[in-house]
Protein backbone atom coordinates (compact mmCIF):
# COMPACT_ATOMS: atom_id res chain seq x y z
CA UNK A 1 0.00 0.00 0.00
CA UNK A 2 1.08 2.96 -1.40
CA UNK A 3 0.66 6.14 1.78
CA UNK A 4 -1.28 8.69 1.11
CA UNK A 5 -1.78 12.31 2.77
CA UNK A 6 -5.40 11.74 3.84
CA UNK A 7 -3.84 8.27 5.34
CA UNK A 8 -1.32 10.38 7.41
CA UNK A 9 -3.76 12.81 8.74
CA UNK A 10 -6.18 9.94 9.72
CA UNK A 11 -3.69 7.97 11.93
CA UNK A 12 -2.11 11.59 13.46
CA UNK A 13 -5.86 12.41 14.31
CA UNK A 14 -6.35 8.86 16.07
CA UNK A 15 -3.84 10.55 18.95
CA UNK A 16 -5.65 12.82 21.99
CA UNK A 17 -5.96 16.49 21.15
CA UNK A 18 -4.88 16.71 17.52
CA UNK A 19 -6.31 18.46 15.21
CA UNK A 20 -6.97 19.28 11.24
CA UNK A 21 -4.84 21.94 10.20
CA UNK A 22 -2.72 23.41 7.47
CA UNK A 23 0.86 23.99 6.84
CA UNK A 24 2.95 25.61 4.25
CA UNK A 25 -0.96 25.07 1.92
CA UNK A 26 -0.64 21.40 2.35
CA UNK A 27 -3.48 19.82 5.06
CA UNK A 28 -1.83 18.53 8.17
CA UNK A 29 -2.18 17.89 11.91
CA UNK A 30 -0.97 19.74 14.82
CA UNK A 31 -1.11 18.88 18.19
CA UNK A 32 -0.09 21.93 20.93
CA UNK A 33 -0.35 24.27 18.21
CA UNK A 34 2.57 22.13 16.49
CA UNK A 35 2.67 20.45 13.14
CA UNK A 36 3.44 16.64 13.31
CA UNK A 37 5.07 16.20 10.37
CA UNK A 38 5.17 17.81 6.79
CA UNK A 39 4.33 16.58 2.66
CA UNK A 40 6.67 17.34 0.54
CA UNK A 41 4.69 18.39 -2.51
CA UNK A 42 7.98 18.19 -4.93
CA UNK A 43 8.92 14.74 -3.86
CA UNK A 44 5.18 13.91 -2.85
CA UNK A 45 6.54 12.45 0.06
CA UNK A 46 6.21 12.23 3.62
CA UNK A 47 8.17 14.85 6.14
CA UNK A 48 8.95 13.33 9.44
CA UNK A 49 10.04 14.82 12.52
CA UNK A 50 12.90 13.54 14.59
CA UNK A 51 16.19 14.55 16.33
CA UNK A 52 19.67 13.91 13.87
CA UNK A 53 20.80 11.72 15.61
CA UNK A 54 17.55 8.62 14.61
CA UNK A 55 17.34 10.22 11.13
CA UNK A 56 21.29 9.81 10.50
CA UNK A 57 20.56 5.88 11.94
CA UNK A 58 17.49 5.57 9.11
CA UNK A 59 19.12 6.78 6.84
CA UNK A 60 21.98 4.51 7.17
CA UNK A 61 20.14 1.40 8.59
CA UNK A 62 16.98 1.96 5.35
CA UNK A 63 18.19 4.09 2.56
CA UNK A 64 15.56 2.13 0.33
CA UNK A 65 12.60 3.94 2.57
CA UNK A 66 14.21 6.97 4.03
CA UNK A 67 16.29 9.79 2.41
CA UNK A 68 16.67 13.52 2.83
CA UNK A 69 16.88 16.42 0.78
CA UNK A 70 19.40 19.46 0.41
CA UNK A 71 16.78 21.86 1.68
CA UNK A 72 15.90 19.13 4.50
CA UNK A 73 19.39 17.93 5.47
CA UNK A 74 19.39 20.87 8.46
CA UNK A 75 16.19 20.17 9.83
CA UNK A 76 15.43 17.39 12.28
CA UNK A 77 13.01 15.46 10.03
CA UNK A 78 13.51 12.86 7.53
CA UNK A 79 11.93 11.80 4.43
CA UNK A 80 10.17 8.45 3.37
CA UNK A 81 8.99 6.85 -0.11
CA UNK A 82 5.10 6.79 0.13
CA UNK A 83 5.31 2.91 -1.27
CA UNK A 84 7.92 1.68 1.72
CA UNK A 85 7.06 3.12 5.12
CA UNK A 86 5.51 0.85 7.14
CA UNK A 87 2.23 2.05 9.11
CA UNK A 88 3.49 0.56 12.30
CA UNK A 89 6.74 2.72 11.58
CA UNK A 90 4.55 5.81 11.20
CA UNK A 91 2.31 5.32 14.48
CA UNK A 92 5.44 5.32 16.38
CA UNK A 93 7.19 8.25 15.24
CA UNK A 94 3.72 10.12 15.40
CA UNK A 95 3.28 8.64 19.22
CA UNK A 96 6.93 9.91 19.86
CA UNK A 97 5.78 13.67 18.23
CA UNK A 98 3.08 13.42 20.34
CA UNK A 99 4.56 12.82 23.18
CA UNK A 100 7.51 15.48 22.76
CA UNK A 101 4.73 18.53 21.74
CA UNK A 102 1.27 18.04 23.88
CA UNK A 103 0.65 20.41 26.21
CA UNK A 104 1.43 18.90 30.02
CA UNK A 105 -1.92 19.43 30.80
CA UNK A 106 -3.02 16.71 27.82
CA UNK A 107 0.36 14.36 28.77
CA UNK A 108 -0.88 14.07 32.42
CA UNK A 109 -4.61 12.64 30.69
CA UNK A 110 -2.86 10.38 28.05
CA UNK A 111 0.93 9.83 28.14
CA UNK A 112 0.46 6.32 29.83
CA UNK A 113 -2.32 5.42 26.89
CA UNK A 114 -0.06 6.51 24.33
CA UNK A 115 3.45 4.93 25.18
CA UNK A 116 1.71 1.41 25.80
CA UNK A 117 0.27 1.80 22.15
C-alpha cells in the first residue's frame, strides 16, 4: 500500500488532542499548536520529525525507505517513499511527536495510553 496524505492525517488524528490543520498550503495535523510532520509536494513524500541523531541511523540502517533532501538535510526530520514506510513505523514516530509537543496538561490525561500503544 502505497501512503497517502489523507492516510497520514487519519492515523495523526487517532492521537488525543490533535487536530486538522494546514501547513505551508498542504493539510496537516498539529497537536499543541505544532505540526506533526510535513508533505513534501515536490517529492510527494512524507516529512517526518525527529532529532539527527535517529534520522542519521534511518538513513543509514533503510536508505531504500528513508532519504533527505538538500533543503531538508538541516532540519530534524527525515523523508520516506510513500510505497515503503511501514504504518506501524509511522504510528510510532507520530506517538513519539506526540509525546515530545502536547501540552502537560493533555500528557498528564494520556501519556500512559499513548506509550503502551
Amino acid at each position: 500500500m502505497s501512503l497517502t496524505l489523507q492516510r497520514l492525517c487519519e492515523l495523526a488524528l487517532e492521537l488525543p488532542g490533535t487536530e486538522a490543520a494546514e501547513s505551508w498550503g498542504a493539510p496537516n495535523v498539529k497537536v499543541g499548536k505544532k505540526a506533526m510532520f510535513y508533505w513534501n509536494p515536490k517529492r510527494d513524500a512524507p516529512v517526518f520529525k525527529m532529532d539527527f541523531e535517529t534520522r542519521d541511523f534511518y538513513l543509514e540502517a533503510d536508505p531504500e525507505t528513508f532519504f533527505t533532501t538538500d533543503h531538508h538535510r538541516n532540519w530534524p526530520c527525515i523523508l520516506a517513499h510513500k510505497d515503503r514506510i511501514d504504518e506501524e513505523w509511522i504510528r510510532g514516530n507520530l506517538r513519539q511527536v506526540w509525546l515530545k509537543q502536547a501540552p502537560k496538561s493533555l500528557l498528564k490525561v494520556h501519556e500512559a495510553d499513548i506509550r503502551s500503544r
